[in-house]
Protein backbone atom coordinates (compact mmCIF):
# COMPACT_ATOMS: atom_id res chain seq x y z
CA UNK A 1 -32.45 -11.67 -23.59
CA UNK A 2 -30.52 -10.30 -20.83
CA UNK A 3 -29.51 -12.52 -17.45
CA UNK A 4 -31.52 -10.78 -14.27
CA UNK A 5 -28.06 -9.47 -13.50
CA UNK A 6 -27.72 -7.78 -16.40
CA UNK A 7 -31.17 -6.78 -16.05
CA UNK A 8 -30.01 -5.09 -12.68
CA UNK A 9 -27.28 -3.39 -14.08
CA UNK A 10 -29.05 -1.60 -16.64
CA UNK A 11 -31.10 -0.29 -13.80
CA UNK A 12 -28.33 1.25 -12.22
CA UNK A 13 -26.75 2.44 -15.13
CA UNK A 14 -30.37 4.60 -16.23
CA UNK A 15 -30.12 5.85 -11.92
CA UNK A 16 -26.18 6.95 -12.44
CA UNK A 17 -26.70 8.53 -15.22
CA UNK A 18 -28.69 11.36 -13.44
CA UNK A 19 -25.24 11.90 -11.30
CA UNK A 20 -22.76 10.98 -13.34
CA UNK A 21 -21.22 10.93 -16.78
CA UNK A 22 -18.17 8.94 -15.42
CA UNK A 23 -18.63 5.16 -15.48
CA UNK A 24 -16.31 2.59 -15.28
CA UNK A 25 -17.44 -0.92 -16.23
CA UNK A 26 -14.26 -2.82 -15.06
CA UNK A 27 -14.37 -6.23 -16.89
CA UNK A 28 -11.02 -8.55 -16.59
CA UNK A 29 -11.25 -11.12 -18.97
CA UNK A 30 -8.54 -12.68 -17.95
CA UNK A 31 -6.35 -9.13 -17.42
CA UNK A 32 -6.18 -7.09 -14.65
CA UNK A 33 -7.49 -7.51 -11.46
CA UNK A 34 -10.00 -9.58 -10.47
CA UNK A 35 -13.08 -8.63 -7.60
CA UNK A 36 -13.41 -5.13 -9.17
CA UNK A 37 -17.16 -3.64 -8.42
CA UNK A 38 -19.34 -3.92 -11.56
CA UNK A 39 -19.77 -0.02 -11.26
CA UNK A 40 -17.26 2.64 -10.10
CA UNK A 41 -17.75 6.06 -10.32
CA UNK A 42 -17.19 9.52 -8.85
CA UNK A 43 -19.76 11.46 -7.36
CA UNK A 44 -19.55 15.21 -5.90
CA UNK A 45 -16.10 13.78 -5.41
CA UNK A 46 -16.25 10.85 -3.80
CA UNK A 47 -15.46 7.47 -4.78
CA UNK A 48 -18.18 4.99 -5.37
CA UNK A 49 -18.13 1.44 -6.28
CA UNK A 50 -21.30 -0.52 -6.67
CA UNK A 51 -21.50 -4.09 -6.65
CA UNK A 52 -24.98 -6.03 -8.84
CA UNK A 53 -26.48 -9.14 -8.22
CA UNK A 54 -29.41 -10.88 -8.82
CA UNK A 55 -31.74 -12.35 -6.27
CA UNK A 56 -33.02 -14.88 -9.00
CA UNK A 57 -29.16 -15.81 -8.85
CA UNK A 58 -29.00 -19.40 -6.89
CA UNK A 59 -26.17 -20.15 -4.03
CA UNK A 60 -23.80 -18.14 -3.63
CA UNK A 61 -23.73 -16.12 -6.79
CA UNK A 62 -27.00 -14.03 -5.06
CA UNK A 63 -23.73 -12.80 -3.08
CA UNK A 64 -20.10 -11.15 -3.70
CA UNK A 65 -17.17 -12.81 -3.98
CA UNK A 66 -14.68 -13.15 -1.12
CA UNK A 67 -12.20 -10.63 -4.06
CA UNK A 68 -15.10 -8.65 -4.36
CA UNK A 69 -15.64 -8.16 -0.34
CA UNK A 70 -12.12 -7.90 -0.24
CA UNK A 71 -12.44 -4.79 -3.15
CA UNK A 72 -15.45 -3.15 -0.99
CA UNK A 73 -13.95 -3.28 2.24
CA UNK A 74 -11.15 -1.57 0.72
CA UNK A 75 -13.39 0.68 -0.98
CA UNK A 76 -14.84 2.14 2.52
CA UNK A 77 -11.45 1.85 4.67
CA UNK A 78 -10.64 4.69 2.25
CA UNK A 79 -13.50 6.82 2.95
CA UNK A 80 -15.31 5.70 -0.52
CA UNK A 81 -18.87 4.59 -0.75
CA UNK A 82 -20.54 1.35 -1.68
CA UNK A 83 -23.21 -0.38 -2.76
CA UNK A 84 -24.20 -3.84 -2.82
CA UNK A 85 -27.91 -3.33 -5.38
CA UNK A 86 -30.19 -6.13 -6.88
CA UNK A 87 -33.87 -6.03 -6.90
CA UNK A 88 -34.63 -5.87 -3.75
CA UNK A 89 -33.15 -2.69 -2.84
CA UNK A 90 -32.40 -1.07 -6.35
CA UNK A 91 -35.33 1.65 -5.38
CA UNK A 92 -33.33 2.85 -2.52
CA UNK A 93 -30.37 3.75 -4.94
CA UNK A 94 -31.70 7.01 -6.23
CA UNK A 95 -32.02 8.46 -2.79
CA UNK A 96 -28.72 6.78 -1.71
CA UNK A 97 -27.13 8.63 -4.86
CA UNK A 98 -28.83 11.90 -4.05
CA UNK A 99 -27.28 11.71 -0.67
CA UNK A 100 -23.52 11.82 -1.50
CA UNK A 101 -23.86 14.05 -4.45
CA UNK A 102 -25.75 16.81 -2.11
CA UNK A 103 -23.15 18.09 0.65
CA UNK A 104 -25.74 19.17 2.57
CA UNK A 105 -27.61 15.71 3.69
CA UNK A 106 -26.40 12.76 5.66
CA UNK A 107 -24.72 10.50 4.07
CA UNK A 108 -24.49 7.02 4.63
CA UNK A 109 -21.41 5.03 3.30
CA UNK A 110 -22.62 1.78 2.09
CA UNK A 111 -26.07 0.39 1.05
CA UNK A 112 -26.32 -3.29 1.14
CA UNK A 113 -29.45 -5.46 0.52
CA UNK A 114 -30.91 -7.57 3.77
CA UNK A 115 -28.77 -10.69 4.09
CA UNK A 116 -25.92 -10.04 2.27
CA UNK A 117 -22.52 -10.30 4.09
CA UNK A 118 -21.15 -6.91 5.36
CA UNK A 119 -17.92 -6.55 2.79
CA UNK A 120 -15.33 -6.61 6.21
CA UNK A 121 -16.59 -10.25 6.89
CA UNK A 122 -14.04 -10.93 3.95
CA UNK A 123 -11.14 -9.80 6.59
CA UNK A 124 -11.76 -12.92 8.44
CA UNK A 125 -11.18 -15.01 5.06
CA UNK A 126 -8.23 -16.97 3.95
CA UNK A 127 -5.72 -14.86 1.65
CA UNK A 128 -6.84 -15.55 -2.53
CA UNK A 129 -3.58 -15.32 -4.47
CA UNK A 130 -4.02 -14.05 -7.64
């Protein structure tokens, strides 16, 4: 059975797929680098990275990583899009979606469920060496 993570990213992978055919699942394993979004993609051109958890998840797993704040922040300061999605606010994905891939609608840079730590608090953070 899968973990409610997993769970949560299989949502998102059946709402990409509507807007996308190009999907990166970045794992590291041990290689690369670590704090990667779980997704990353390109929509209508634009860069998006989106970022699952689970609100089942206990302490601070229901939240990202200082690396993955750190990867997010990054992400907008470039003038890509984010997402931080679990089940909370998965149904406002499709619209959020919808938004960047039509050039004609606002679009807003970064959906992030109630509570969870805006990806620049990771600015105030103590360096991570890798």
């Amino acid at each position: 059975m899968s973990t409610p993570e997993g769970k949560v990213k299989s949502r998102v992978d059946a709402i990409l797929a509507k807007y996308t055919n190009v999907l990166i699942n970045p794992t590291t394993k041990g290689y690369g680098k670590s704090g990667a979004a779980d997704k990353i993609t390109c929509i209508a051109g634009f860069f998006v990275a989106i970022e699952t958890k689970s609100n089942q998840a206990v302490g601070i797993k229901k939240y990202p990583t200082k690396l993955q704040q750190r990867f997010l922040a990054n992400v907008l300061r470039n003038n890509g899009y984010i997402a931080v999605i679990n089940e909370d606010n998965i149904d406002k994905l499709d619209d959020w979606l919808q938004s960047i891939a039509h050039p004609h609608t606002i679009r807003y840079r970064e959906l992030i469920f109630d509570g969870c730590p805006h990806p620049y608090e990771a600015e105030q953070a103590k360096e991570v060496t890798f």
